[in-house]
N, C-alpha and C. Protein backbone atom coordinates (compact mmCIF):
# COMPACT_ATOMS: atom_id res chain seq x y z
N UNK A 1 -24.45 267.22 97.58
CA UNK A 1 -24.00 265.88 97.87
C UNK A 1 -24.31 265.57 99.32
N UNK A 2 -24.82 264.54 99.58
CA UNK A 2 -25.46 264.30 100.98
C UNK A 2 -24.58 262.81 101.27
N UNK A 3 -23.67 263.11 102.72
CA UNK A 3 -23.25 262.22 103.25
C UNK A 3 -23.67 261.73 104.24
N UNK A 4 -23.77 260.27 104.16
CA UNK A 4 -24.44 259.48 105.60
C UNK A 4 -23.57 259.55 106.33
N UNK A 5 -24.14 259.15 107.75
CA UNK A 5 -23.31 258.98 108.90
C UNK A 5 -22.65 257.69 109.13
N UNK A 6 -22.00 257.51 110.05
CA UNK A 6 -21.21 256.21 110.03
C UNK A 6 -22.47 255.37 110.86
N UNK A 7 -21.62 253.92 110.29
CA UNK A 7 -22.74 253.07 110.38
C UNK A 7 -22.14 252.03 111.24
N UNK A 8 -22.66 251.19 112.03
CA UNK A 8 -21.69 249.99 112.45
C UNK A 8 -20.91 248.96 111.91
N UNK A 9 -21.28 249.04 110.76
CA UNK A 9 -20.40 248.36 109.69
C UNK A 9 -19.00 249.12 109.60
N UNK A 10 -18.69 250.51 109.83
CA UNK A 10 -17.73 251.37 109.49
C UNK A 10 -16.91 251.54 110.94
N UNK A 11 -17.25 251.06 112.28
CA UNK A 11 -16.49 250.71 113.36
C UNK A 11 -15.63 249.60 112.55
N UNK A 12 -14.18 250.19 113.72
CA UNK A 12 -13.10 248.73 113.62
C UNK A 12 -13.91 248.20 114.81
N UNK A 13 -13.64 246.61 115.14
CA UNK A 13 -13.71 246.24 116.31
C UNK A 13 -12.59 245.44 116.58
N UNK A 14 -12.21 246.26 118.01
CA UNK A 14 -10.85 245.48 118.48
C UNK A 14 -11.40 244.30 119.39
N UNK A 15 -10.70 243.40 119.54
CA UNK A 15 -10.67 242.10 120.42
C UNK A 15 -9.16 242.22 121.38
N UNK A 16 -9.68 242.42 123.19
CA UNK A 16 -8.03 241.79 123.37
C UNK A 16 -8.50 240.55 123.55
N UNK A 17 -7.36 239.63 123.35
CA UNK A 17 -6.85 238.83 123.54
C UNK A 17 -5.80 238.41 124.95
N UNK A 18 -5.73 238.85 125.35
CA UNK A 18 -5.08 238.88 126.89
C UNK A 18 -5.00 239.93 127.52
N UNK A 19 -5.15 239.38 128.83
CA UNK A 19 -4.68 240.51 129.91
C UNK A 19 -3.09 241.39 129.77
N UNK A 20 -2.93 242.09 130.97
CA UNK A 20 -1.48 242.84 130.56
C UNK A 20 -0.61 241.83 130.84
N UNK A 21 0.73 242.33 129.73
CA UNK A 21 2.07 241.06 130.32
C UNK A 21 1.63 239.51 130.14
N UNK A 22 0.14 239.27 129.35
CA UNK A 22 0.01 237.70 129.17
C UNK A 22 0.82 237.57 128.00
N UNK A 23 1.65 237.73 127.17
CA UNK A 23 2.92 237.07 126.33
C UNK A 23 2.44 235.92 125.46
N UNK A 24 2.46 234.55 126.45
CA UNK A 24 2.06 233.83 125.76
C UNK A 24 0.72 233.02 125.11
N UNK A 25 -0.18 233.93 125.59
CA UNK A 25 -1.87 233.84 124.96
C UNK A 25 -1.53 234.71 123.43
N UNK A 26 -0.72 235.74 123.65
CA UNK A 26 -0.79 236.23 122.26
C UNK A 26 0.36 235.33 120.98
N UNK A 27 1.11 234.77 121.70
CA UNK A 27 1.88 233.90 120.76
C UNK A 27 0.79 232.00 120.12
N UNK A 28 0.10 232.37 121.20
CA UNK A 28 -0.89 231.30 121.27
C UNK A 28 -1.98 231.99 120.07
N UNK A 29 -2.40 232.66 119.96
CA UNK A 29 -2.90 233.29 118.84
C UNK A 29 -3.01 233.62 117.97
N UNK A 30 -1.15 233.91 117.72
CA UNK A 30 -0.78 233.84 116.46
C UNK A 30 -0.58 233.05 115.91
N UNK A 31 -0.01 231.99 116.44
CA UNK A 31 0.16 230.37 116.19
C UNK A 31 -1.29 229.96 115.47
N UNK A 32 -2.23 230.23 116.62
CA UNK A 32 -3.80 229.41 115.98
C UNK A 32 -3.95 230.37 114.54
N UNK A 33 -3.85 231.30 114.57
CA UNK A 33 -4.13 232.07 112.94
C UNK A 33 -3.47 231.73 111.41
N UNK A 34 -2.17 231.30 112.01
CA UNK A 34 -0.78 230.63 111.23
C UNK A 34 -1.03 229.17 110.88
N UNK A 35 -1.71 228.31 111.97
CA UNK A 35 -1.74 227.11 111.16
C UNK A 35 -2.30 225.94 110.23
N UNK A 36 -2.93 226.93 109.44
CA UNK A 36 -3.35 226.24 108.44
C UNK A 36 -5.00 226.27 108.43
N UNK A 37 -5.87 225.46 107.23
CA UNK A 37 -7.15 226.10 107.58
C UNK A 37 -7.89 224.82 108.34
N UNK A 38 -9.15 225.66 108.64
CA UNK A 38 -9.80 224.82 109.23
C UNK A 38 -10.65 223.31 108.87
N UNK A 39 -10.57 222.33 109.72
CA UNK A 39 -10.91 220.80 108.80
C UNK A 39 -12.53 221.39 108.47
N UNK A 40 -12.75 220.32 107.40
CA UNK A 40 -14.19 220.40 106.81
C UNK A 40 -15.06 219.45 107.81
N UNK A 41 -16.20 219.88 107.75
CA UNK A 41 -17.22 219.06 108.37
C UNK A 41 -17.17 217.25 108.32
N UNK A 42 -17.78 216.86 108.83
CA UNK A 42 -17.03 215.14 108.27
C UNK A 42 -18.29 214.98 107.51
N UNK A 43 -19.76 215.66 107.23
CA UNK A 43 -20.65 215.42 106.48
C UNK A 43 -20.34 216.62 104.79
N UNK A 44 -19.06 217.15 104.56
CA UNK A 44 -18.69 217.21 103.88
C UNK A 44 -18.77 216.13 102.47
N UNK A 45 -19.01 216.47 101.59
CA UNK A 45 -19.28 215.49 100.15
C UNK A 45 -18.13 216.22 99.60
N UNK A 46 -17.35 214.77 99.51
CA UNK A 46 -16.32 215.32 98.39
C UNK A 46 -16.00 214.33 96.78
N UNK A 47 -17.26 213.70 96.93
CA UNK A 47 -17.46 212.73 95.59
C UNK A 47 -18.23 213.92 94.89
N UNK A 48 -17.39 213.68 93.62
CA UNK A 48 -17.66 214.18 92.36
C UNK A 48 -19.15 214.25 92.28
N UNK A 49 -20.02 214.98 91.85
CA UNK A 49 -21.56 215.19 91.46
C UNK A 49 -21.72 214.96 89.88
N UNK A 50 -20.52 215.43 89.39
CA UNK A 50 -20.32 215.54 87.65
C UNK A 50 -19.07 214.84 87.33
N UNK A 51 -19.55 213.88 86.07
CA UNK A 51 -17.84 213.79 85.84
C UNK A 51 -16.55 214.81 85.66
N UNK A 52 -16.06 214.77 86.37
CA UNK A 52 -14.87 216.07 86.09
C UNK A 52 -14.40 216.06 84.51
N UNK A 53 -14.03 217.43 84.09
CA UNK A 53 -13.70 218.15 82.76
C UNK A 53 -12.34 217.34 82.41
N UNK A 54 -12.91 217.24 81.28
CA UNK A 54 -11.42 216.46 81.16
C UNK A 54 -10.33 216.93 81.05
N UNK A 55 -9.83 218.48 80.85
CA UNK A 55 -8.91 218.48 80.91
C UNK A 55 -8.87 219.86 82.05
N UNK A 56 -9.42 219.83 82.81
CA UNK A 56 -9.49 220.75 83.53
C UNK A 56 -9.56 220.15 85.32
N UNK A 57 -8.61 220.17 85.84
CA UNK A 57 -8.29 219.38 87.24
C UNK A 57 -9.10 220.19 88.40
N UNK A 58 -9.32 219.54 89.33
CA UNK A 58 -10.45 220.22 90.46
C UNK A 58 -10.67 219.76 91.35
N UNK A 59 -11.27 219.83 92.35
CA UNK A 59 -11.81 219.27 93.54
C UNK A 59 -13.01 219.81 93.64
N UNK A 60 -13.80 218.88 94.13
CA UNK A 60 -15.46 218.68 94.40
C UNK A 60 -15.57 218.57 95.73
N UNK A 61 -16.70 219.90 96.21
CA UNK A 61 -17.22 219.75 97.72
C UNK A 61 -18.56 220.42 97.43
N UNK A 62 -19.02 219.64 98.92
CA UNK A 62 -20.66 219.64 98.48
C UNK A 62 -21.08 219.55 99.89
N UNK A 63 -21.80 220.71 100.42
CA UNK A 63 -22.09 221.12 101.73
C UNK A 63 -23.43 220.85 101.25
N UNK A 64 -24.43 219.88 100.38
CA UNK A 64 -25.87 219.78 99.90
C UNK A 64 -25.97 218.30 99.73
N UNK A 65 -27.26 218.06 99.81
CA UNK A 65 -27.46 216.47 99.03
C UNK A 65 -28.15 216.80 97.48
N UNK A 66 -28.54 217.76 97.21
CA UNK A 66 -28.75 218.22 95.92
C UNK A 66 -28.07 217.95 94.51
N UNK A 67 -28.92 217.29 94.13
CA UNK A 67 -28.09 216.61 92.42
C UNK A 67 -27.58 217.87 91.82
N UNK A 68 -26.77 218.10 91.12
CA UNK A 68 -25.94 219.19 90.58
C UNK A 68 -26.30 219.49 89.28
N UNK A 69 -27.20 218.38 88.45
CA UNK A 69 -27.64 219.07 87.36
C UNK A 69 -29.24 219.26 87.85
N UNK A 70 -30.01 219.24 88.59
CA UNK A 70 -31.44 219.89 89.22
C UNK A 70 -30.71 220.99 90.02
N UNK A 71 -30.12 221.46 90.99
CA UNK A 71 -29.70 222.20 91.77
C UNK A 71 -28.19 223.41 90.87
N UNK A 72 -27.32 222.80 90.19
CA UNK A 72 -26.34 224.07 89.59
C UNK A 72 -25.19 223.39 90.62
N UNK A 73 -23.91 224.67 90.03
CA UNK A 73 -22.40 224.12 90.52
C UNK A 73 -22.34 225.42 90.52
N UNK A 74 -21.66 225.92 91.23
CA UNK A 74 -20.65 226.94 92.13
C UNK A 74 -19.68 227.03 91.29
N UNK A 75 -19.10 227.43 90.55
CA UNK A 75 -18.01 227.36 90.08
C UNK A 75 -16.76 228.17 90.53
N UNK A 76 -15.71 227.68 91.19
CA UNK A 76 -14.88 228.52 92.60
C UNK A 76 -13.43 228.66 91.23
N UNK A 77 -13.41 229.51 91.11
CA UNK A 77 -11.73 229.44 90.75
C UNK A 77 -11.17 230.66 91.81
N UNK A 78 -10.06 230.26 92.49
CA UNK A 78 -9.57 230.87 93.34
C UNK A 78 -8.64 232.29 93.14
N UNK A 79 -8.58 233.12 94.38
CA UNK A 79 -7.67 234.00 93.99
C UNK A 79 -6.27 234.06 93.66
N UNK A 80 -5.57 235.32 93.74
CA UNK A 80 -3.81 234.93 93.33
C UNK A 80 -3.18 235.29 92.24
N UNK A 81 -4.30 236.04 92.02
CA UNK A 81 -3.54 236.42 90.46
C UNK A 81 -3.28 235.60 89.37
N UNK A 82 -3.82 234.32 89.52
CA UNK A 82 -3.53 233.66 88.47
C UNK A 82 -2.04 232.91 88.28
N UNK A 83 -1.66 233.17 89.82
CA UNK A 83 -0.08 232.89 89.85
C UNK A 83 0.17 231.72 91.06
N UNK A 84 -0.66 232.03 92.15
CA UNK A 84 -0.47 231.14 93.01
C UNK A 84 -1.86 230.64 94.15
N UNK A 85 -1.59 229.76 94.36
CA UNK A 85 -2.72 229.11 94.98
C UNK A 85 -2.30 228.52 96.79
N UNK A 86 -3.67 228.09 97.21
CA UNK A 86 -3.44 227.65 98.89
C UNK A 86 -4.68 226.11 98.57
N UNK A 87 -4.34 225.09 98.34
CA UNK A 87 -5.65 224.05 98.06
C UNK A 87 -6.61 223.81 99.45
N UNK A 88 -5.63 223.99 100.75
CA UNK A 88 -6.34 223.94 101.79
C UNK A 88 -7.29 225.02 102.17
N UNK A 89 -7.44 226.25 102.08
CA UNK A 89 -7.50 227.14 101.90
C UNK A 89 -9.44 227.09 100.85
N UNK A 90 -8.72 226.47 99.63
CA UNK A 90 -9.17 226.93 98.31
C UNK A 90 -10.38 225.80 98.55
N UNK A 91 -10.21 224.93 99.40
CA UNK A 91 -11.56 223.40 99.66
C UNK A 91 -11.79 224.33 100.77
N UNK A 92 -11.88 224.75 102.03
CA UNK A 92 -12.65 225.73 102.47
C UNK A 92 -13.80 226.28 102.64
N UNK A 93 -13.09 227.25 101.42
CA UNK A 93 -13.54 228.31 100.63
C UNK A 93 -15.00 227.53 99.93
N UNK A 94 -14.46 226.57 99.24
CA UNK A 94 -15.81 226.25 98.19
C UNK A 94 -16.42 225.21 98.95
N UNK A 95 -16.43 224.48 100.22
CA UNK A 95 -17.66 224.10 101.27
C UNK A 95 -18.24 225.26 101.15
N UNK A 96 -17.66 226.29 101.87
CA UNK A 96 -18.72 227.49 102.13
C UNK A 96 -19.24 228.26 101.53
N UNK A 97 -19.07 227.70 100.09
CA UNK A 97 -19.74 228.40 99.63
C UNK A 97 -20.67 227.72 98.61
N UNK A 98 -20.38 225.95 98.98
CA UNK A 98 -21.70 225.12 99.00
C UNK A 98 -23.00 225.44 99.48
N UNK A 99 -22.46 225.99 100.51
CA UNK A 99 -23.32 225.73 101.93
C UNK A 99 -24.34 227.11 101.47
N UNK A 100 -23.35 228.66 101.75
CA UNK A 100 -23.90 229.52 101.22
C UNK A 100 -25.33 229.23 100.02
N UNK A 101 -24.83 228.68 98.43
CA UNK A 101 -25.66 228.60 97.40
C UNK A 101 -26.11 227.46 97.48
N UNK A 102 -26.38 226.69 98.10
CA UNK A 102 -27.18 225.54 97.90
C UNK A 102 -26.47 224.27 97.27
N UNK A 103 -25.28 224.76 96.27
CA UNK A 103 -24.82 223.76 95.37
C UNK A 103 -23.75 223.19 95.48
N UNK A 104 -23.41 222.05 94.72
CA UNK A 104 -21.68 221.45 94.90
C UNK A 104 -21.06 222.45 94.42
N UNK A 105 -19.95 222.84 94.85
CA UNK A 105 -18.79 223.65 94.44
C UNK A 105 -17.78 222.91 94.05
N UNK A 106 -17.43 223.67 92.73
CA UNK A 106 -16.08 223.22 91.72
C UNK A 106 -15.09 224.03 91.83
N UNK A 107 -13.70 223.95 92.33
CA UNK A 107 -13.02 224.11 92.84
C UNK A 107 -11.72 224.21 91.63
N UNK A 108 -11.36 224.70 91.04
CA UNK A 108 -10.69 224.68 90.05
C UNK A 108 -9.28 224.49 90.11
N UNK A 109 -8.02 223.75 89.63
CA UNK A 109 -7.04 223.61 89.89
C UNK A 109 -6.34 224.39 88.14
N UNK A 110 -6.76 225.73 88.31
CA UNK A 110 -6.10 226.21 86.85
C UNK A 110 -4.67 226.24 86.82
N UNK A 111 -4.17 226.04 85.43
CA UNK A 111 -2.66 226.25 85.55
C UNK A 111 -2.40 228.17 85.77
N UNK A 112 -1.13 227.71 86.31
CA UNK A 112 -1.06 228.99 87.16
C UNK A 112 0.50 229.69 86.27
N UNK A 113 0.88 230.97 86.50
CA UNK A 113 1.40 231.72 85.89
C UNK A 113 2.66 231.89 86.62
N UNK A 114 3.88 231.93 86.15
CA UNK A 114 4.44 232.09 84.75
C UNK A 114 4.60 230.75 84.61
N UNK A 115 4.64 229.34 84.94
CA UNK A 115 4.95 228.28 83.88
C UNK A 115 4.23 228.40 82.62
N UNK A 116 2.57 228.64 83.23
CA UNK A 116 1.49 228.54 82.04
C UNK A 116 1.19 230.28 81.85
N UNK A 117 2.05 230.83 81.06
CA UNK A 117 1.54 232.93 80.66
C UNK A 117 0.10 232.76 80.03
N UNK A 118 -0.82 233.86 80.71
CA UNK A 118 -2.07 234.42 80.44
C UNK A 118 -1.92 234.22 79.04
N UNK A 119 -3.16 233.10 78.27
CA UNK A 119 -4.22 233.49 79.14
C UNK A 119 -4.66 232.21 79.41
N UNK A 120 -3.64 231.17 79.94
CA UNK A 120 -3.75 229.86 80.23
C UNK A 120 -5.02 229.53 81.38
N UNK A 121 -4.62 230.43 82.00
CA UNK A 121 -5.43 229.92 83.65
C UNK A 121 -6.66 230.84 82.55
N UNK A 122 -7.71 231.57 82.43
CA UNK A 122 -8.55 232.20 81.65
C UNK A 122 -9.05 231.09 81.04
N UNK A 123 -8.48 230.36 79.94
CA UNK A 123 -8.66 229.64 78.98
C UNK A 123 -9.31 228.15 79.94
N UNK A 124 -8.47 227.82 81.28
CA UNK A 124 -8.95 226.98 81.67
C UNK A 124 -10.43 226.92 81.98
N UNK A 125 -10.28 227.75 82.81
CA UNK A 125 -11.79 228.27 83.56
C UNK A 125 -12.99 228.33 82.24
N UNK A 126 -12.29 229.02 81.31
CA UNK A 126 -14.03 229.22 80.16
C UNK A 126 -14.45 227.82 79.82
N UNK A 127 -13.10 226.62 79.71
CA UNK A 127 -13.00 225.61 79.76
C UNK A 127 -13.97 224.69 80.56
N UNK A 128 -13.62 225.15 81.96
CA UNK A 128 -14.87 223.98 83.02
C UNK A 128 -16.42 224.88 82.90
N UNK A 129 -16.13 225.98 82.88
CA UNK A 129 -17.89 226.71 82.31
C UNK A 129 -18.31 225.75 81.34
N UNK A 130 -17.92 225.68 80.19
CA UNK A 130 -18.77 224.82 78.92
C UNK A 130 -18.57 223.85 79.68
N UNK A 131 -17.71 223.00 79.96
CA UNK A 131 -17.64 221.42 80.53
C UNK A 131 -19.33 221.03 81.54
N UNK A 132 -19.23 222.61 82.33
CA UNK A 132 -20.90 222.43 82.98
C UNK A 132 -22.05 222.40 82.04
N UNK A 133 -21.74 223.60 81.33
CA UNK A 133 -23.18 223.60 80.26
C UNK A 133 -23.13 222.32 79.76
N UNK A 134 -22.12 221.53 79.34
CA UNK A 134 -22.26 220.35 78.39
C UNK A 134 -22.91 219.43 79.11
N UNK A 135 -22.75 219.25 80.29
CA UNK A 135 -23.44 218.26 81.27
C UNK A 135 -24.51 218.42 82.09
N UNK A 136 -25.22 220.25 81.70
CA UNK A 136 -26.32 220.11 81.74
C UNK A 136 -26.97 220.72 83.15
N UNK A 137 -26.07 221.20 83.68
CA UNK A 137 -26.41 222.39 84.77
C UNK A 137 -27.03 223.65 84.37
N UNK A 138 -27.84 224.01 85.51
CA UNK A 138 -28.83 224.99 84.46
C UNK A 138 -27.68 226.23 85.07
N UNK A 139 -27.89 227.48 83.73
CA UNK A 139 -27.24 228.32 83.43
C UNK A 139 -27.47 229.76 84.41
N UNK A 140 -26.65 229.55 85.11
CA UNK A 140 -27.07 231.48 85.71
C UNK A 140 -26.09 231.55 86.22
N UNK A 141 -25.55 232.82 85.99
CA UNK A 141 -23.83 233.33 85.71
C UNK A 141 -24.31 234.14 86.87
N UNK A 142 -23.56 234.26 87.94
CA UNK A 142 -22.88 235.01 89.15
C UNK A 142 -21.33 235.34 89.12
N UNK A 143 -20.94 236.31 89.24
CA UNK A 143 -19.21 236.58 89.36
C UNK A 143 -19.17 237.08 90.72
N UNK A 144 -18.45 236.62 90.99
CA UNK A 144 -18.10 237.18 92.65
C UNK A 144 -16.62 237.54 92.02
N UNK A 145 -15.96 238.90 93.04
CA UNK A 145 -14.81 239.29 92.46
C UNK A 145 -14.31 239.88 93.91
N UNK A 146 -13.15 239.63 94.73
CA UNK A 146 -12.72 240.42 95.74
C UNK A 146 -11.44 241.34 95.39
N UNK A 147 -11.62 242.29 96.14
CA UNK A 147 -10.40 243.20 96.55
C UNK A 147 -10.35 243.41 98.02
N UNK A 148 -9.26 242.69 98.34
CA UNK A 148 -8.69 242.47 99.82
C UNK A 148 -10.35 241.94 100.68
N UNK A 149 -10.68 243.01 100.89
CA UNK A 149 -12.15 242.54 102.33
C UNK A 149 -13.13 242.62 101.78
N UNK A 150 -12.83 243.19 100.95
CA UNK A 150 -14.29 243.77 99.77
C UNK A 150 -15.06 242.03 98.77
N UNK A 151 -15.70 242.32 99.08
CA UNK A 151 -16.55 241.14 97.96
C UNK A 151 -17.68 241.42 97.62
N UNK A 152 -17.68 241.14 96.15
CA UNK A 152 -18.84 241.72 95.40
C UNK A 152 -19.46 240.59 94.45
N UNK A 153 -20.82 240.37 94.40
CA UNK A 153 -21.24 239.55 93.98
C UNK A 153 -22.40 240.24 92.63
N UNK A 154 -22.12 239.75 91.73
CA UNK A 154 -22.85 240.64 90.64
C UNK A 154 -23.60 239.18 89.26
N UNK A 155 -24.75 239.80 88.86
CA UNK A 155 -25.10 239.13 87.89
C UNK A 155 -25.20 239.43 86.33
């Protein structure tokens, strides 16, 4: 078994943040980390590309001028277990990852767990998948799946 050596990817890197005894640069820091996410670009597109699913609720962002049935949709359903959500957070997330793939990102507002028990939120999502095929976005399945820092993108 042959082990590599560490790589720079495998350094932590620390940041200070203040000098000694600066107090309140670090409360200033925590504050900026705490409040909330960051605004979207103002050339942000947040008009619909597709008519939204009908029974499947969402938000539309679009870091592209790219028509969505020539170009594809992102399809974002967020993390949480299926239990809880952050929308500020969750529009973000799917700019950037407009921006990333080229395409509008669909942003999914699944019902969430325990009002709605598994396999509600599941059922939603396979839900806005066909809702795309039906309207004609061309087909190529990517799953992205995280654990904590880890993200994995698979076809």
């Amino acid at each position: 078994m042959s082990v590599l050596p560490p790589s720079d990817r495998d350094r932590l890197t620390v940041n200070r943040i203040t000098g000694p005894g600066d107090m309140s640069a670090v409360r200033a820091a925590i504050m900026a980390m705490t409040a909330g996410p960051p605004p979207l670009p103002a050339s942000a597109g947040l008009t619909p590309p597709l008519p939204r699913a009908d029974s499947v609720p969402g938000q539309w962002v679009n870091a592209t001028e790219r028509p969505a049935v020539d170009a594809g949709v992102t399809l974002y359903a967020h993390g949480g277990g299926f239990e809880q959500r952050n929308p500020g957070f969750e529009q973000v997330m799917a700019y950037r990852l407009s921006a990333a793939t080229g395409r509008a990102a669909w942003a999914l507002d699944y019902r969430l767990a325990p009002a709605h028990p598994f396999p509600a939120a599941l059922d939603d999502v396979m839900t806005a998948y066909q809702s795309l095929l039906d309207r004609g976005c061309p087909i190529q399945l990517k799953v992205a799946s995280a654990w904590c820092a880890d993200l994995r993108l698979e076809e």
